[in-house]
C-alpha atoms as a PDB file:
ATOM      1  CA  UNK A   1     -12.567  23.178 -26.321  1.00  0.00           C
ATOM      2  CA  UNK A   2     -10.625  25.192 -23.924  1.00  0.00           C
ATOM      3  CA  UNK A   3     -10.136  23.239 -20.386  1.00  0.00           C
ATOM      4  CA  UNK A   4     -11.825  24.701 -17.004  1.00  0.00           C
ATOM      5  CA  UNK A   5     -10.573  25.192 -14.463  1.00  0.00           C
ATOM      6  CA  UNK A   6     -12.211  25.370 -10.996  1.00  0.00           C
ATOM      7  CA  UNK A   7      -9.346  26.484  -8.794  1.00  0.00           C
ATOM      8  CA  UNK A   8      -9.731  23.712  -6.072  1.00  0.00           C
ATOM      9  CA  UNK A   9      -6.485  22.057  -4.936  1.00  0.00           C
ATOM     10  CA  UNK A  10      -6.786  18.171  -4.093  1.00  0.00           C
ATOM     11  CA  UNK A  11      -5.073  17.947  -0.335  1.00  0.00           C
ATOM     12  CA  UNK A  12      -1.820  16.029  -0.604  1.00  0.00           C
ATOM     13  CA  UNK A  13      -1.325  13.561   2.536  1.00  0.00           C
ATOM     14  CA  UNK A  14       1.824  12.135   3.443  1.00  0.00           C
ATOM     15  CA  UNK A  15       2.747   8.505   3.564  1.00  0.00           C
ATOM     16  CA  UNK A  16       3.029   8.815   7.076  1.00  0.00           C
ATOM     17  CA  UNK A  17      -0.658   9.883   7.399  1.00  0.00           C
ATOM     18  CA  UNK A  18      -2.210   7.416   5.037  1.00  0.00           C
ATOM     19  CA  UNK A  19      -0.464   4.791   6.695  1.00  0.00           C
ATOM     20  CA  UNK A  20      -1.512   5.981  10.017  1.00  0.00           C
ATOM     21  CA  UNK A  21      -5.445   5.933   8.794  1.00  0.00           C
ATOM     22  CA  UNK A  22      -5.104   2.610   7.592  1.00  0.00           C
ATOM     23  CA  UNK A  23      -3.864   1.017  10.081  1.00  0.00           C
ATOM     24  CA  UNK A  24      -6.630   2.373  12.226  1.00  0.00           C
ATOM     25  CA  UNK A  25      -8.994   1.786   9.860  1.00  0.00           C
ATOM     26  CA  UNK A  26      -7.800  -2.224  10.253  1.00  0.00           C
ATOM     27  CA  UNK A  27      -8.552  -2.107  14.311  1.00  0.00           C
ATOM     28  CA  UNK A  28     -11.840  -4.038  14.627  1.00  0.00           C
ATOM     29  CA  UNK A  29     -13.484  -1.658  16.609  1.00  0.00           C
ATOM     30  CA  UNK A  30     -13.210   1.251  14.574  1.00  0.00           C
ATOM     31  CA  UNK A  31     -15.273   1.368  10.876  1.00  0.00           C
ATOM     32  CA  UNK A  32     -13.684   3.010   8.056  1.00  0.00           C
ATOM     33  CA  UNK A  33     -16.692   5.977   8.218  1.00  0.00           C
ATOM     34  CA  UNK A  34     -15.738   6.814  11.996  1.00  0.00           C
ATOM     35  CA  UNK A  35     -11.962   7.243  10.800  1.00  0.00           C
ATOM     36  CA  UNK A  36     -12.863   9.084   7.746  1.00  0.00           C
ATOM     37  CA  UNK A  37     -14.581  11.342   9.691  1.00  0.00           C
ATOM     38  CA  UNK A  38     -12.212  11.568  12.514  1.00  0.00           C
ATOM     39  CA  UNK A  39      -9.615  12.249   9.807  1.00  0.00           C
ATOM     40  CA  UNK A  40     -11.709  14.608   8.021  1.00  0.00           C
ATOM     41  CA  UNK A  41     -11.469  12.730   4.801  1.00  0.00           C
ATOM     42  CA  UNK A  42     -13.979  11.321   2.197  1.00  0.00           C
ATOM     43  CA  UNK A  43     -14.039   7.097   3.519  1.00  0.00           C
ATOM     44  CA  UNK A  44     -14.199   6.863  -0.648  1.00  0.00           C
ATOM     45  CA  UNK A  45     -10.369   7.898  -0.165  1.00  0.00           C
ATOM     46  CA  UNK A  46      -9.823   6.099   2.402  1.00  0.00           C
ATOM     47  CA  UNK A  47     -10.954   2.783   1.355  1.00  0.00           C
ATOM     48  CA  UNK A  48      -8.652   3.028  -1.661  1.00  0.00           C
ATOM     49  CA  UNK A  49      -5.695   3.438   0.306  1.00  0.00           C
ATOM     50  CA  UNK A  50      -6.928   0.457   2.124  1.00  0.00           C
ATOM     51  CA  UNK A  51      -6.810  -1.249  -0.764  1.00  0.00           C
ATOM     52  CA  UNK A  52      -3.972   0.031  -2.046  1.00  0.00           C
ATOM     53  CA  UNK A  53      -1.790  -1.010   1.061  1.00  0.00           C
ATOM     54  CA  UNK A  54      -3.721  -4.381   0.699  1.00  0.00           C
ATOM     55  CA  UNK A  55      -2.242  -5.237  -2.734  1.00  0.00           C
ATOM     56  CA  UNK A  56       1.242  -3.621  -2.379  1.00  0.00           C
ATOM     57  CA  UNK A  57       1.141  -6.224   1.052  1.00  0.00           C
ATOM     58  CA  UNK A  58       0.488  -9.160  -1.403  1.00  0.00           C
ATOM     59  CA  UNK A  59       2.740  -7.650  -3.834  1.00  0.00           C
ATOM     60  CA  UNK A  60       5.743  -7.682  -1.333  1.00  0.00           C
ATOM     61  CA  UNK A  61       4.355 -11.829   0.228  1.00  0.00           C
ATOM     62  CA  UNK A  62       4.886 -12.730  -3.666  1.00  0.00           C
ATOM     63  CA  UNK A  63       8.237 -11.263  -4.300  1.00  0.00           C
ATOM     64  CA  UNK A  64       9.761 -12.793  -1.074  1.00  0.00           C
ATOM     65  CA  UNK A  65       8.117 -16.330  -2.289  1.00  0.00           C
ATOM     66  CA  UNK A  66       9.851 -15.655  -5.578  1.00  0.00           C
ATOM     67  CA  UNK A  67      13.414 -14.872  -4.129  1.00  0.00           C
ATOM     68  CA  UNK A  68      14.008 -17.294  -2.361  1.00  0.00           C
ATOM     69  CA  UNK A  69      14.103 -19.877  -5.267  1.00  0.00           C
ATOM     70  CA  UNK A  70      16.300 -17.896  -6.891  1.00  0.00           C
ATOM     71  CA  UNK A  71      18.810 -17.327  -4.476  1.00  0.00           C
ATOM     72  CA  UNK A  72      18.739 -21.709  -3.878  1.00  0.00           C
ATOM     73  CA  UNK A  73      19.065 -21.617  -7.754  1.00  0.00           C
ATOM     74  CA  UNK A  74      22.160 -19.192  -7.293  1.00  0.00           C
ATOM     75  CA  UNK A  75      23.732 -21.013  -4.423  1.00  0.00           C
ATOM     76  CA  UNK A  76      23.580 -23.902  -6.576  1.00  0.00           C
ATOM     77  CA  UNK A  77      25.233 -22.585  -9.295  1.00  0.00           C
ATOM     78  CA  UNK A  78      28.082 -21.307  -7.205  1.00  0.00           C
ATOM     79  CA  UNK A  79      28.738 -24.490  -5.911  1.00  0.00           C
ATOM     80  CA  UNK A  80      28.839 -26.338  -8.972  1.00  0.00           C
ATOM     81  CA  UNK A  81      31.188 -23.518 -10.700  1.00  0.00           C
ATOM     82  CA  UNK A  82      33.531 -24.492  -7.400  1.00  0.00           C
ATOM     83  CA  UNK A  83      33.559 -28.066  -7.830  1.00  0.00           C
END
């Protein structure tokens, strides 16, 4: 079956600008429909780069938590190789 094509190009936004929406989307007295539509977006798109920046902001709170028993781990390893 041959694919179609319809000819329509998705917009491509810039990390600048989807950071910018949510972060205004976050202020409690806007709703994510007013900055959709002050943003001329669908608020479909915009609640999944809410929650997008949501889990890559938990992603980056774990990782720290995990370094930092590493690096105790490390510092005690140099100091035992020293001794």
């Amino acid at each position: 079956m041959p694919a179609y094509r319809t000819g329509k190009k998705t917009p491509q936004y810039s990390l600048e600008f989807k950071l910018k929406a949510v972060q205004w989307s976050f202020d409690t007295h806007r709703t994510v429909k007013s900055v959709a539509e002050a943003l001329d977006i669908h608020p479909f798109m915009l609640s999944k780069w809410r929650n997008a920046y949501k889990d890559e902001v938990i992603q980056m709170v774990k990782s720290k938590d995990l370094t930092k028993p590493k690096k105790l781990k490390q510092n005690d390893e140099l100091e035992s190789l020293k001794r």
